[in-house]
PDB file of N, CA and C in Angstrom:
ATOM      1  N   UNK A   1       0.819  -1.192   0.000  1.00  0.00           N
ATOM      2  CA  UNK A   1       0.000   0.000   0.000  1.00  0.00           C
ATOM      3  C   UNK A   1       0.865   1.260   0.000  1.00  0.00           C
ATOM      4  N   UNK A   2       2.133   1.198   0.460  1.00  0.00           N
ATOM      5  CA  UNK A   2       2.907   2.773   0.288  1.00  0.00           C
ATOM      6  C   UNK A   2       2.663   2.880  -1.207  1.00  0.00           C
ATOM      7  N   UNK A   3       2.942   2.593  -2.064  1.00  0.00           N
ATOM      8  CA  UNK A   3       3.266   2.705  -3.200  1.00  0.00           C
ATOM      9  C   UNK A   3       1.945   3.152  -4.440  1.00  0.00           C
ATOM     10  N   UNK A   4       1.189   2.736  -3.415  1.00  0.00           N
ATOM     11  CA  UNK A   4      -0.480   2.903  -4.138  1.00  0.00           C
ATOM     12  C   UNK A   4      -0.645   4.381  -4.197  1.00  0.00           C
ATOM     13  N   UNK A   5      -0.703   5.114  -3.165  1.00  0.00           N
ATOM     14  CA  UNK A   5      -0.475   6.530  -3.346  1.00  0.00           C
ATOM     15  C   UNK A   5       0.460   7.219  -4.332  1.00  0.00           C
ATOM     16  N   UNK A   6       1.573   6.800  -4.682  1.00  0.00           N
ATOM     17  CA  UNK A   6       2.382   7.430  -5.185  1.00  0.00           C
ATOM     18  C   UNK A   6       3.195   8.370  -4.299  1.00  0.00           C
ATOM     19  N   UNK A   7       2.757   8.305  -2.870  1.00  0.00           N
ATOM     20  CA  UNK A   7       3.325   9.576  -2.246  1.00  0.00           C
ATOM     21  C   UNK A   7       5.026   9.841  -2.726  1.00  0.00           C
ATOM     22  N   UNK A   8       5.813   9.358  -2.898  1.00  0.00           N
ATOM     23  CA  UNK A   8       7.153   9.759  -2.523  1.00  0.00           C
ATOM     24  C   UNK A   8       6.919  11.226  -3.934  1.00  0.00           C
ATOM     25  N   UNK A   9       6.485  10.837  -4.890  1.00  0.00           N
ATOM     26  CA  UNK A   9       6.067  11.410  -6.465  1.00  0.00           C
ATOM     27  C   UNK A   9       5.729  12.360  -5.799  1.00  0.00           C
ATOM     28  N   UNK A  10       4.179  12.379  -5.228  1.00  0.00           N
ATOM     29  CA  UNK A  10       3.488  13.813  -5.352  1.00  0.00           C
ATOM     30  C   UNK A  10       4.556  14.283  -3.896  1.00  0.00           C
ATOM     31  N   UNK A  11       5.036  14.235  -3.167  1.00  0.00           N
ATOM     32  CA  UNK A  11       6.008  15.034  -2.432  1.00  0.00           C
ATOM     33  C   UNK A  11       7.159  15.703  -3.148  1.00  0.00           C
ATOM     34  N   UNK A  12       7.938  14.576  -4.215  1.00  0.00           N
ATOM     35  CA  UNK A  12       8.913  15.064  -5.114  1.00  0.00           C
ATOM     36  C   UNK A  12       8.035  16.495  -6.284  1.00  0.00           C
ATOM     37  N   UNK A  13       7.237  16.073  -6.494  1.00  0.00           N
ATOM     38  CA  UNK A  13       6.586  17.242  -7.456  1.00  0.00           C
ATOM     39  C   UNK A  13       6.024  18.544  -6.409  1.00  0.00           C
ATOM     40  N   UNK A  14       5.532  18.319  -5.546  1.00  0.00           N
ATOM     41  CA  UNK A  14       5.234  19.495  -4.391  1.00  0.00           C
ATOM     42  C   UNK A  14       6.363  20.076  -4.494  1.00  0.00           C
ATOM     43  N   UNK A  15       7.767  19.657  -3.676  1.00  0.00           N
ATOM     44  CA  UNK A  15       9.033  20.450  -3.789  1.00  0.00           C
ATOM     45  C   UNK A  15       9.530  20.768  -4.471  1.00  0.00           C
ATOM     46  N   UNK A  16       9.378  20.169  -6.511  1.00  0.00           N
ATOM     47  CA  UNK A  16       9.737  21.194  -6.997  1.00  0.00           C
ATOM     48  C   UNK A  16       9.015  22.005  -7.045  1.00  0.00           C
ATOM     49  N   UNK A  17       6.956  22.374  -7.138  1.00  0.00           N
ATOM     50  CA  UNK A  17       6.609  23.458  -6.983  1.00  0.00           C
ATOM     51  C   UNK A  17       6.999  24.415  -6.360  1.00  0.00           C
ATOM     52  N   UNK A  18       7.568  23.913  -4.615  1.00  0.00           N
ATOM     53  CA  UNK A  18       7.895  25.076  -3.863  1.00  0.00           C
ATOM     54  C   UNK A  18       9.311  25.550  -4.550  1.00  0.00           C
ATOM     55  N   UNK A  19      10.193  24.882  -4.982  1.00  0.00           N
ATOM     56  CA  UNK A  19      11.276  25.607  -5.904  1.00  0.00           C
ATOM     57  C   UNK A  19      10.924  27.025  -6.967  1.00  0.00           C
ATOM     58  N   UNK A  20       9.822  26.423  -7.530  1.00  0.00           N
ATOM     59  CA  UNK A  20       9.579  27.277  -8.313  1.00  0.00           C
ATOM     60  C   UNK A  20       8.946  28.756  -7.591  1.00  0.00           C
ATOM     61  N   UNK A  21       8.202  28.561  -7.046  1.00  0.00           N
ATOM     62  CA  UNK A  21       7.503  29.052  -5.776  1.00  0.00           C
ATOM     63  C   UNK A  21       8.675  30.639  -5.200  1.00  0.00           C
ATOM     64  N   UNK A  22       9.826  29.638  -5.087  1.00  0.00           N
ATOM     65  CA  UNK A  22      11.025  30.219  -3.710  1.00  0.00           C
ATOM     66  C   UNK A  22      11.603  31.309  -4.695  1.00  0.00           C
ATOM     67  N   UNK A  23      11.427  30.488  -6.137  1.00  0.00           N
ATOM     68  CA  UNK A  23      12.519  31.363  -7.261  1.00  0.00           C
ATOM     69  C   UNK A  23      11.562  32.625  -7.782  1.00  0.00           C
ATOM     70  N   UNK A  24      10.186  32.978  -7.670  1.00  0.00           N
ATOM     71  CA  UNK A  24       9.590  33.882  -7.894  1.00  0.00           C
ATOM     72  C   UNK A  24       9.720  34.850  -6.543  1.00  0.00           C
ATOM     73  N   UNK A  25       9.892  34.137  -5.423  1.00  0.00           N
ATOM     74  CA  UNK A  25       9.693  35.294  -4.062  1.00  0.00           C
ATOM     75  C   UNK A  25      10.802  35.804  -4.131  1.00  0.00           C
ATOM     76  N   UNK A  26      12.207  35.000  -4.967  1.00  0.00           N
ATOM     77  CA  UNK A  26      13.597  35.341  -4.565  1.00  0.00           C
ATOM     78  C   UNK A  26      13.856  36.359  -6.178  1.00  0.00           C
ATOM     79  N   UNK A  27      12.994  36.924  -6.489  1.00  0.00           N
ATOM     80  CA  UNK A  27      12.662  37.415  -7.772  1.00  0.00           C
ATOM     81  C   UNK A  27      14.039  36.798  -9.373  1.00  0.00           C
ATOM     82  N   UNK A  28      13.742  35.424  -8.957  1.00  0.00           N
ATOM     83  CA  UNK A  28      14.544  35.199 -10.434  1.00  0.00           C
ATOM     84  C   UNK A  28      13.942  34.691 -11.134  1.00  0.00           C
ATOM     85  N   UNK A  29      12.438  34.853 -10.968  1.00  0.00           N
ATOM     86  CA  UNK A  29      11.292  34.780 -12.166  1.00  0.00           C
ATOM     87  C   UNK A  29      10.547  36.074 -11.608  1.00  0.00           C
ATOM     88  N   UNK A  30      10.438  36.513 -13.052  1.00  0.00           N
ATOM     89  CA  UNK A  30       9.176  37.452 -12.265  1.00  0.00           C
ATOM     90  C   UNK A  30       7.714  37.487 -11.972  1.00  0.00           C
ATOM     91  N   UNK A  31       7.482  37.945 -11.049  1.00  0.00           N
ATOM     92  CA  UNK A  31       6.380  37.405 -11.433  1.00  0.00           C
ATOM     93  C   UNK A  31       5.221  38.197 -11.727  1.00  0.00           C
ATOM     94  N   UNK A  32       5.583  39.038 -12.689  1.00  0.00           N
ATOM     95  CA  UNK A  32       4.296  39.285 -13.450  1.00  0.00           C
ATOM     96  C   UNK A  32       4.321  38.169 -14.737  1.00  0.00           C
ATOM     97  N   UNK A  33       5.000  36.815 -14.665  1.00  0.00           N
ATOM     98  CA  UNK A  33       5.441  36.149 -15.669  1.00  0.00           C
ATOM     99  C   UNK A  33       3.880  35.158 -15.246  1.00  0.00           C
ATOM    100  N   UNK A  34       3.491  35.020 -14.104  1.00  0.00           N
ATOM    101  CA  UNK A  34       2.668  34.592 -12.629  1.00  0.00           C
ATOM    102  C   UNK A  34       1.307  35.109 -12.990  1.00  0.00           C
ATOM    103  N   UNK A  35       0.182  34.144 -14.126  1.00  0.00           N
ATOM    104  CA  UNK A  35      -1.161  35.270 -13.552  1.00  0.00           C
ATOM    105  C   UNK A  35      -1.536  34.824 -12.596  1.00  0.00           C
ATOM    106  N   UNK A  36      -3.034  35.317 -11.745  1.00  0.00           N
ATOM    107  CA  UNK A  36      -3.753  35.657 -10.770  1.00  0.00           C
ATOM    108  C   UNK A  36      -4.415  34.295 -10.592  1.00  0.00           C
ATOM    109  N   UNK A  37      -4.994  33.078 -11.804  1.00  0.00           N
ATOM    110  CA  UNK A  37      -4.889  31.993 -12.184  1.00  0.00           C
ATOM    111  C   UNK A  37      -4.157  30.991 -12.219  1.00  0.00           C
ATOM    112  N   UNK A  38      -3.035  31.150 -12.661  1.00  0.00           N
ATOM    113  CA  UNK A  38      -1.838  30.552 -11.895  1.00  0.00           C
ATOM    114  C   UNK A  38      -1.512  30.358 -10.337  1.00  0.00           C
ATOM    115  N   UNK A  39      -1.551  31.616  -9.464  1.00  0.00           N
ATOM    116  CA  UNK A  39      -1.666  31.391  -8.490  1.00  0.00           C
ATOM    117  C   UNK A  39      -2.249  30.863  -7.550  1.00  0.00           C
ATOM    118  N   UNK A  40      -4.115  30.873  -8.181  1.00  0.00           N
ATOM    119  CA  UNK A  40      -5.188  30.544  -7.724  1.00  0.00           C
ATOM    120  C   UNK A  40      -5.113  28.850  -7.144  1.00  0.00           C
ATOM    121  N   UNK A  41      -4.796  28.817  -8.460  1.00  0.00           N
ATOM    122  CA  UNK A  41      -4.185  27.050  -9.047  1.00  0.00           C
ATOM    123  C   UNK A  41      -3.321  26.039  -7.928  1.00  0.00           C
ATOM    124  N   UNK A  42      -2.132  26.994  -7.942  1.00  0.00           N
ATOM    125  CA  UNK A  42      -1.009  26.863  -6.919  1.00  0.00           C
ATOM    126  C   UNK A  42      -1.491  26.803  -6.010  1.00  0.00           C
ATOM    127  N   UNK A  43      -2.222  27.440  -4.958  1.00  0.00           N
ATOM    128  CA  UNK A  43      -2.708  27.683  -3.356  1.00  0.00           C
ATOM    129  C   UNK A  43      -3.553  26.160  -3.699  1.00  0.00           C
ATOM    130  N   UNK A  44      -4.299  26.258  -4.795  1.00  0.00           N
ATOM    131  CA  UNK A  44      -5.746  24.850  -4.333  1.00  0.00           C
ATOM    132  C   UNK A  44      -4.726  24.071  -4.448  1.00  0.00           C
ATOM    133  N   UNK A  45      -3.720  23.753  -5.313  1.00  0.00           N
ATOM    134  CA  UNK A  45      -3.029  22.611  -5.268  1.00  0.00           C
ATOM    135  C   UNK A  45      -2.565  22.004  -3.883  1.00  0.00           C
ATOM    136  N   UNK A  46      -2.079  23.228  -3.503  1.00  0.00           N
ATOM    137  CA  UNK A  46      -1.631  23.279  -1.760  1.00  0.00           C
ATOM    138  C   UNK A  46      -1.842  22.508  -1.168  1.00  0.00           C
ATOM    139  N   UNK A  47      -3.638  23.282  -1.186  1.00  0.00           N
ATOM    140  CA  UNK A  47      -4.603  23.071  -0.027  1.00  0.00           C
ATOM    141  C   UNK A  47      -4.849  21.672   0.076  1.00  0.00           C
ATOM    142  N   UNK A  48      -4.984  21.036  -1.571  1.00  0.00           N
ATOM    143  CA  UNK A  48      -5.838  19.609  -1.727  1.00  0.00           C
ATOM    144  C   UNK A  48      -4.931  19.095  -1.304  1.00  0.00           C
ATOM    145  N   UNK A  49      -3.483  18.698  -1.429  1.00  0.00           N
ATOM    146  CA  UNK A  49      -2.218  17.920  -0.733  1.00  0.00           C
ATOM    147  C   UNK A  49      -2.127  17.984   0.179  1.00  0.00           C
ATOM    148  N   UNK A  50      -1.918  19.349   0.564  1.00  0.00           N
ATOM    149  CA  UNK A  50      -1.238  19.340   2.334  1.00  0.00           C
ATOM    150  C   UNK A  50      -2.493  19.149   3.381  1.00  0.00           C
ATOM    151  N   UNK A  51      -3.605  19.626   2.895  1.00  0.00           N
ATOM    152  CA  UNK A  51      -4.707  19.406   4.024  1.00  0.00           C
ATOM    153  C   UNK A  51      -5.414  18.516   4.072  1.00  0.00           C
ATOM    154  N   UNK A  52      -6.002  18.793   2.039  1.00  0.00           N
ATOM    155  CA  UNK A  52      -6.904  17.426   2.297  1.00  0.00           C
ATOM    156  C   UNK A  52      -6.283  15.807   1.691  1.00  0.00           C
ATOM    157  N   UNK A  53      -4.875  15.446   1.240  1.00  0.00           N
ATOM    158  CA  UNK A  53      -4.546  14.408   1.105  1.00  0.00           C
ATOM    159  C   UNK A  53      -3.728  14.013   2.241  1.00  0.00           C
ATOM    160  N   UNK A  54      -2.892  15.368   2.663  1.00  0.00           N
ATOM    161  CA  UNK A  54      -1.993  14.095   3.413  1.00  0.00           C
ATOM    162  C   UNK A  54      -2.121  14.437   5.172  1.00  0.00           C
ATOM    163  N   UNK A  55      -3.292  15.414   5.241  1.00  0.00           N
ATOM    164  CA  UNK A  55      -3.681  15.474   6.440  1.00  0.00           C
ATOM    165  C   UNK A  55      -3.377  16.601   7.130  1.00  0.00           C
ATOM    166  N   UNK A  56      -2.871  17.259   6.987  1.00  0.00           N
ATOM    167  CA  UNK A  56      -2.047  18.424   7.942  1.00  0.00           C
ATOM    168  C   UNK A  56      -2.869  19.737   7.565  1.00  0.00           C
ATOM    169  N   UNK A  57      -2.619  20.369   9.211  1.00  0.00           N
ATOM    170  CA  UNK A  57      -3.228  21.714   9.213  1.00  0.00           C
ATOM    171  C   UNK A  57      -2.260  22.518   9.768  1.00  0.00           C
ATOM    172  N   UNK A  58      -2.656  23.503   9.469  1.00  0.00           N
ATOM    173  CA  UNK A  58      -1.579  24.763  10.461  1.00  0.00           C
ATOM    174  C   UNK A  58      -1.177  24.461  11.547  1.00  0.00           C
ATOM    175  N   UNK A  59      -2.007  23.949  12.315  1.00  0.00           N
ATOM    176  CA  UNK A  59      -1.735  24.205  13.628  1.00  0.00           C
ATOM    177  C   UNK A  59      -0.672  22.973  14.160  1.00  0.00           C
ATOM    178  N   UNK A  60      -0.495  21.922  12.988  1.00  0.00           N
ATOM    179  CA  UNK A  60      -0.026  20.944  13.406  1.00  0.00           C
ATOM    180  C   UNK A  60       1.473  21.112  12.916  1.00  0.00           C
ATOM    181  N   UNK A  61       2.287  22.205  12.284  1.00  0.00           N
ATOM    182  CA  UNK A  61       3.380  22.329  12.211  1.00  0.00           C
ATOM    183  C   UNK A  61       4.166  22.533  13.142  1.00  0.00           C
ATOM    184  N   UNK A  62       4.721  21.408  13.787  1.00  0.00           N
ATOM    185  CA  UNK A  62       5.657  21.929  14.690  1.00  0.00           C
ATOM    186  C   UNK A  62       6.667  20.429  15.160  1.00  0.00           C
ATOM    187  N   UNK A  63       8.135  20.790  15.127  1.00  0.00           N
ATOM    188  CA  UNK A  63       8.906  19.381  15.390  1.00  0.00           C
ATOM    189  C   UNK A  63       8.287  18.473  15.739  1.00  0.00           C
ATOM    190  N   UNK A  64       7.593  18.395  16.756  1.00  0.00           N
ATOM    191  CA  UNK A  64       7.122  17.348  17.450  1.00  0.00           C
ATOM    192  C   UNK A  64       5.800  16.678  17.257  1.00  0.00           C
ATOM    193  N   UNK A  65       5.186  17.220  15.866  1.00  0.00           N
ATOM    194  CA  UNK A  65       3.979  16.780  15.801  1.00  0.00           C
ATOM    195  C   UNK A  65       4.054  15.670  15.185  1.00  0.00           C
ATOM    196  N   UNK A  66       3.339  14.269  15.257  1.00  0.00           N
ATOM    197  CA  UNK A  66       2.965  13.249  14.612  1.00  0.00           C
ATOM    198  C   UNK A  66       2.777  13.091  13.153  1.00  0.00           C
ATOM    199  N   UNK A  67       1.737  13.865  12.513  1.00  0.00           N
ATOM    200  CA  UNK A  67       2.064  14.102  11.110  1.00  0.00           C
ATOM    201  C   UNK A  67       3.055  14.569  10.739  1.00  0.00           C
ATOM    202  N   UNK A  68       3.483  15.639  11.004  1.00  0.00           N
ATOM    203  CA  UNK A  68       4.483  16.589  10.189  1.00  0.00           C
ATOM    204  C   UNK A  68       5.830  15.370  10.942  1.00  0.00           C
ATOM    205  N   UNK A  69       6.156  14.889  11.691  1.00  0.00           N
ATOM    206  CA  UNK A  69       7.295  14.153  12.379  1.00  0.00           C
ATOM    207  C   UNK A  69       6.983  12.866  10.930  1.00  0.00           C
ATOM    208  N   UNK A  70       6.498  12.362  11.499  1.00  0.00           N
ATOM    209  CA  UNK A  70       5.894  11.065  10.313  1.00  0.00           C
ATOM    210  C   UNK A  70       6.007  11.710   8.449  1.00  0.00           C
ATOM    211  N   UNK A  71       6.423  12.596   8.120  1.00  0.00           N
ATOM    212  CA  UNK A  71       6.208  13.203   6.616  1.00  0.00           C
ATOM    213  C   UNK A  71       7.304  13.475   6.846  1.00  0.00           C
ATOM    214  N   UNK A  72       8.269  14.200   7.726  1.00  0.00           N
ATOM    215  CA  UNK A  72       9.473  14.467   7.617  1.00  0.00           C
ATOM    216  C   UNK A  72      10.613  12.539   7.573  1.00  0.00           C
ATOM    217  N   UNK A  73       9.705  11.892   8.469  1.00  0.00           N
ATOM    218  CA  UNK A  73      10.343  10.863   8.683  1.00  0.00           C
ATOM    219  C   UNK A  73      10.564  10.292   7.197  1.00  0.00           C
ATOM    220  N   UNK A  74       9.807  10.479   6.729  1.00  0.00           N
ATOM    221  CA  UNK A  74       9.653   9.643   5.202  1.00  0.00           C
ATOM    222  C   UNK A  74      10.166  10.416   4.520  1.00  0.00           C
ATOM    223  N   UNK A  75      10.580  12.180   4.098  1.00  0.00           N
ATOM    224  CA  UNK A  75      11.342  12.615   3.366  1.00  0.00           C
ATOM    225  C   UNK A  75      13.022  11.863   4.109  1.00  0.00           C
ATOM    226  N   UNK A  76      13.488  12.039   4.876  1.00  0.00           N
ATOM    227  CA  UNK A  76      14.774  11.404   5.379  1.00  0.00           C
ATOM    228  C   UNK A  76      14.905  10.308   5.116  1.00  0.00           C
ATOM    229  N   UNK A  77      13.758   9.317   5.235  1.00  0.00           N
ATOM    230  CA  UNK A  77      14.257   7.821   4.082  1.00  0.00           C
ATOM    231  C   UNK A  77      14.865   8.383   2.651  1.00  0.00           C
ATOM    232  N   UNK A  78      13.315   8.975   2.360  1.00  0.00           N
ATOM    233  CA  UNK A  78      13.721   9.404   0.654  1.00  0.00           C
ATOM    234  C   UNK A  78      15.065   9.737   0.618  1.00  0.00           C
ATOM    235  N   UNK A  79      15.611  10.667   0.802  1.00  0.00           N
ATOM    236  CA  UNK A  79      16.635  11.067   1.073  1.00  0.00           C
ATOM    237  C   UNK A  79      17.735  10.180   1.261  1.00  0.00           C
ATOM    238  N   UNK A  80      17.790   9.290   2.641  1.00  0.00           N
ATOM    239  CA  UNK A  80      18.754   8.173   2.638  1.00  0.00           C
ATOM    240  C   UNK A  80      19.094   7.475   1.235  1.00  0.00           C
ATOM    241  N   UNK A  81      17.967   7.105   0.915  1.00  0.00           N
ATOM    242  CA  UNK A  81      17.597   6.089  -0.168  1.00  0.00           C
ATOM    243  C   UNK A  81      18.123   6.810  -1.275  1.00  0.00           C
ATOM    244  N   UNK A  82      18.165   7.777  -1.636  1.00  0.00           N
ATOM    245  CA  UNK A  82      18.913   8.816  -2.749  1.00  0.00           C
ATOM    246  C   UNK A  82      20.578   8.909  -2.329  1.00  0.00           C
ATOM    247  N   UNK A  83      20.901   8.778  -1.373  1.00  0.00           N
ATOM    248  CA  UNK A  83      22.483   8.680  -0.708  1.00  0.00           C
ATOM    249  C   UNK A  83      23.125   7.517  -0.778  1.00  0.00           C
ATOM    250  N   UNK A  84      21.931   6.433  -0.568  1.00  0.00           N
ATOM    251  CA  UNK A  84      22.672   4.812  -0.668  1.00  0.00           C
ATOM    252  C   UNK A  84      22.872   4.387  -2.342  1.00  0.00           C
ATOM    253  N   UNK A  85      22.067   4.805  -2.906  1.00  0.00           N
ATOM    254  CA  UNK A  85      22.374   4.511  -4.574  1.00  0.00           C
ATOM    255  C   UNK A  85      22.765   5.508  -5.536  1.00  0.00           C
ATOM    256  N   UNK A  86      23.783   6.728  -4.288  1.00  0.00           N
ATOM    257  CA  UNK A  86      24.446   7.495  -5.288  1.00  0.00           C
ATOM    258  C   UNK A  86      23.750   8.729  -6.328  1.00  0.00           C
ATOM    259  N   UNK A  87      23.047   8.921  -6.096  1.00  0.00           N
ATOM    260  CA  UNK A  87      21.562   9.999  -7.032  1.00  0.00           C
ATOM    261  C   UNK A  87      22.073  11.599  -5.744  1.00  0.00           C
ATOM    262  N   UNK A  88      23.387  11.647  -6.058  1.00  0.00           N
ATOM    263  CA  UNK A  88      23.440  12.960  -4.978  1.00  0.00           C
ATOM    264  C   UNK A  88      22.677  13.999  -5.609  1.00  0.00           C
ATOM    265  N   UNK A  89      22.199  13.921  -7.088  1.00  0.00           N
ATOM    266  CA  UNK A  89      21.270  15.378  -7.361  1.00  0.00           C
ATOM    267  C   UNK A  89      19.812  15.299  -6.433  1.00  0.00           C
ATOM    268  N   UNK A  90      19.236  14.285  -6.706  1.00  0.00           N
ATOM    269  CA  UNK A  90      18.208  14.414  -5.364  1.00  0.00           C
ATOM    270  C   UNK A  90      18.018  14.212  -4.156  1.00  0.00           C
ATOM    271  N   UNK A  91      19.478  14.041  -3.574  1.00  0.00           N
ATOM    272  CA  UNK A  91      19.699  13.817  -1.937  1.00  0.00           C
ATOM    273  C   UNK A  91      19.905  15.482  -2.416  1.00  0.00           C
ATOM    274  N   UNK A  92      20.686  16.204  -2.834  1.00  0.00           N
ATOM    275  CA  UNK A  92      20.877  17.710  -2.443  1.00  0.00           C
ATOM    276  C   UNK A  92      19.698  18.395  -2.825  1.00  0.00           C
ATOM    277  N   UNK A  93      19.032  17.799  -3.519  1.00  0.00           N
ATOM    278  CA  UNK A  93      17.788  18.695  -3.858  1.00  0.00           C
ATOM    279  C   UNK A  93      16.826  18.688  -2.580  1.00  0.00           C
ATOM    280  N   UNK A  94      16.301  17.477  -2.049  1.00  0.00           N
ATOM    281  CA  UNK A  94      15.627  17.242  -1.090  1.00  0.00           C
ATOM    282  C   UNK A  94      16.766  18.515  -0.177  1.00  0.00           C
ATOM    283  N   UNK A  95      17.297  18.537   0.249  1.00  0.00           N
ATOM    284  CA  UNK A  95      18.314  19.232   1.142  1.00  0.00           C
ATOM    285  C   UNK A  95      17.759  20.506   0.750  1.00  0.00           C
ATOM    286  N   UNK A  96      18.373  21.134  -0.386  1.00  0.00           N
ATOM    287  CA  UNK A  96      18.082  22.447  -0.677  1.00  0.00           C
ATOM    288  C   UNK A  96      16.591  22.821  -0.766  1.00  0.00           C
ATOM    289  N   UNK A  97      15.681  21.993  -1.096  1.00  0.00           N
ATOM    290  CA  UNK A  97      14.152  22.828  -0.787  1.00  0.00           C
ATOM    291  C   UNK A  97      13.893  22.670   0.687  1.00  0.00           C
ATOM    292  N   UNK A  98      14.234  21.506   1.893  1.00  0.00           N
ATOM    293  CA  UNK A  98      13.824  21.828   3.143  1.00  0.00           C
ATOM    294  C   UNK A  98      14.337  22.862   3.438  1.00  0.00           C
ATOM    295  N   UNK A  99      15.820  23.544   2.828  1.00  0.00           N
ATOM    296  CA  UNK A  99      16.279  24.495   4.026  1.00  0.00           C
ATOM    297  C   UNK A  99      15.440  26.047   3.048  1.00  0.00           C
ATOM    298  N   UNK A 100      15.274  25.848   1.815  1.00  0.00           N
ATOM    299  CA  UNK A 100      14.246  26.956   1.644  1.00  0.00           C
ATOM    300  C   UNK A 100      13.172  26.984   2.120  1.00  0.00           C
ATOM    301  N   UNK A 101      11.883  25.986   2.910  1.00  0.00           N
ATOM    302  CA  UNK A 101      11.511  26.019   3.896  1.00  0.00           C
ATOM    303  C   UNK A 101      12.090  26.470   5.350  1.00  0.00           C
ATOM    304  N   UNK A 102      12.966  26.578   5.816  1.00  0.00           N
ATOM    305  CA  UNK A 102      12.973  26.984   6.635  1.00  0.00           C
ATOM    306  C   UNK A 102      13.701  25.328   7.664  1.00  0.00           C
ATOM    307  N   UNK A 103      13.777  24.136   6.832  1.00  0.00           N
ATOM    308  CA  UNK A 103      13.273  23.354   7.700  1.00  0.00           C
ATOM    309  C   UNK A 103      15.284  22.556   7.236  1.00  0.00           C
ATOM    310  N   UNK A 104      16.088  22.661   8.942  1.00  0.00           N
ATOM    311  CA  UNK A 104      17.546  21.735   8.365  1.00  0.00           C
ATOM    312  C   UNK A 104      17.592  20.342   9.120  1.00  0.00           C
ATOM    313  N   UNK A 105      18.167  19.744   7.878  1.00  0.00           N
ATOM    314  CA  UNK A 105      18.305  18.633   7.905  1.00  0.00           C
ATOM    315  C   UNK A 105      19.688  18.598   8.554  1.00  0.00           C
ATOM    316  N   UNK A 106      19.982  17.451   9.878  1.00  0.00           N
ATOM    317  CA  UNK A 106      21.100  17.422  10.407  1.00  0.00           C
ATOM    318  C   UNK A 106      21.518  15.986  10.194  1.00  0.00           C
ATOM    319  N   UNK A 107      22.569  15.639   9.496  1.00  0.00           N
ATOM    320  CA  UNK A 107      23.140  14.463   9.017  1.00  0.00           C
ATOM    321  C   UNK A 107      23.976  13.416  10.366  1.00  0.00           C
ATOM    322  N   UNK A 108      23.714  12.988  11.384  1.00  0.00           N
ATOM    323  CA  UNK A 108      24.610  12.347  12.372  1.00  0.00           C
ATOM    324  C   UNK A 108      25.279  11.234  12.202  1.00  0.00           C
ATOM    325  N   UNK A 109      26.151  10.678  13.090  1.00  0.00           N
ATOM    326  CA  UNK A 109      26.780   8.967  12.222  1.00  0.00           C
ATOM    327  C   UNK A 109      25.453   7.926  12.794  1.00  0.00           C
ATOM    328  N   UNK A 110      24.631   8.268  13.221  1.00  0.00           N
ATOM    329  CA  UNK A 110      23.728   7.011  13.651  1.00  0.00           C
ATOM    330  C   UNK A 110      22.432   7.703  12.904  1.00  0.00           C
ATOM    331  N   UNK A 111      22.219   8.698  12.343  1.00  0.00           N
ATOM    332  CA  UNK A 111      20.732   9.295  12.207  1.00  0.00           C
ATOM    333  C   UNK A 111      20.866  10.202  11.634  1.00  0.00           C
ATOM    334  N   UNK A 112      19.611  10.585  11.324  1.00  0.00           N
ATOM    335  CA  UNK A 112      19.188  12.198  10.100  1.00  0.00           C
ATOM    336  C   UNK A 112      18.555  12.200  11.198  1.00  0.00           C
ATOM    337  N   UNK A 113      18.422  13.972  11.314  1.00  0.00           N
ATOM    338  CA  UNK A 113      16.957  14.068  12.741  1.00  0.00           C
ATOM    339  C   UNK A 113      17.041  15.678  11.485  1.00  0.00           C
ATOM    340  N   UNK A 114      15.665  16.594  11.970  1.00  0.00           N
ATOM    341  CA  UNK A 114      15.288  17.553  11.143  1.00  0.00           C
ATOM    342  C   UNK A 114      14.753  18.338  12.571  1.00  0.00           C
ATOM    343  N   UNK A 115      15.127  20.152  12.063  1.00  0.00           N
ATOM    344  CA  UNK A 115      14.991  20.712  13.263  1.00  0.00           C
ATOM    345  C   UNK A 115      14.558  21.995  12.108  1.00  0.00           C
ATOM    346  N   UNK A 116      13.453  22.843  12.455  1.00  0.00           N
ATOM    347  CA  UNK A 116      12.774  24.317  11.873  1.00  0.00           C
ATOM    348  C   UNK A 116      14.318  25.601  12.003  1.00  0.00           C
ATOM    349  N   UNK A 117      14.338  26.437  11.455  1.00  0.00           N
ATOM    350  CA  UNK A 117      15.503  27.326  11.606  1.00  0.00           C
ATOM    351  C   UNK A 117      14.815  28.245  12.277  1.00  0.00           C
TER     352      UNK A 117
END
C-alpha cells in the first residue's frame, strides 16, 4: 500500500513546486510572468495535498507533531535512499528545498533528525 499513493512522487513534485515558488519570491522569475490563475491554481493545489490528502493543518506544524514528524520521517528515508544509490542530485535537492523552507536537515553517524531554523 505505500506505493499505491504514489506519495514519494506527489512530495517530489510538491518540492519542486515550492522551488519554483522560492525562485519567484527570490525574484529570479518574475512574477508578473505569474497570472492571478496561476496562483489561484497553486494555493488549491496546496490546499488539496497538504490538508486534504496528506492530512495536515496549520496548527499541526511543529517538530514534534505526529504528522508533520511522520512526513518528515519519510522525506529522510527518501533522502537516505537517494544517498545509498548514489543519485546525490536528489539527496541535495531534497536538502536544498527543506532548508528553503525553513526546515535543516542534520546528518549524524547514527541518524538524520530535522529541526525548523
Amino acid at each position: 500500500m505505500d506505493d499505491d499513493f504514489n506519495t514519494p512522487r506527489s512530495l517530489a513534485r510538491l518540492f519542486e513546486l515550492v522551488s519554483i515558488i522560492n525562485s519567484i519570491k527570490d525574484n529570479k522569475i518574475d512574477q508578473n510572468q505569474v497570472s492571478k490563475i496561476v496562483w489561484e491554481k497553486i494555493s488549491s493545489v496546496f490546499h488539496t495535498f497538504i490538508i486534504d490528502i496528506f492530512g495536515l493543518k496549520e496548527d499541526d506544524f511543529s517538530s514534534d507533531s505526529g504528522p508533520v514528524d511522520g512526513l518528515m520521517q519519510l522525506i529522510i528515508e527518501l533522502r537516505q535512499n537517494a544517498r545509498e544509490n548514489k543519485d546525490w542530485p536528489m539527496s541535495d535537492k531534497i536538502r536544498h528545498v527543506l532548508n528553503d523552507l525553513n526546515i535543516v536537515i542534520k546528518d549524524g553517524k547514527d541518524q538524520t533528525s530535522w529541526t525548523y531554523k
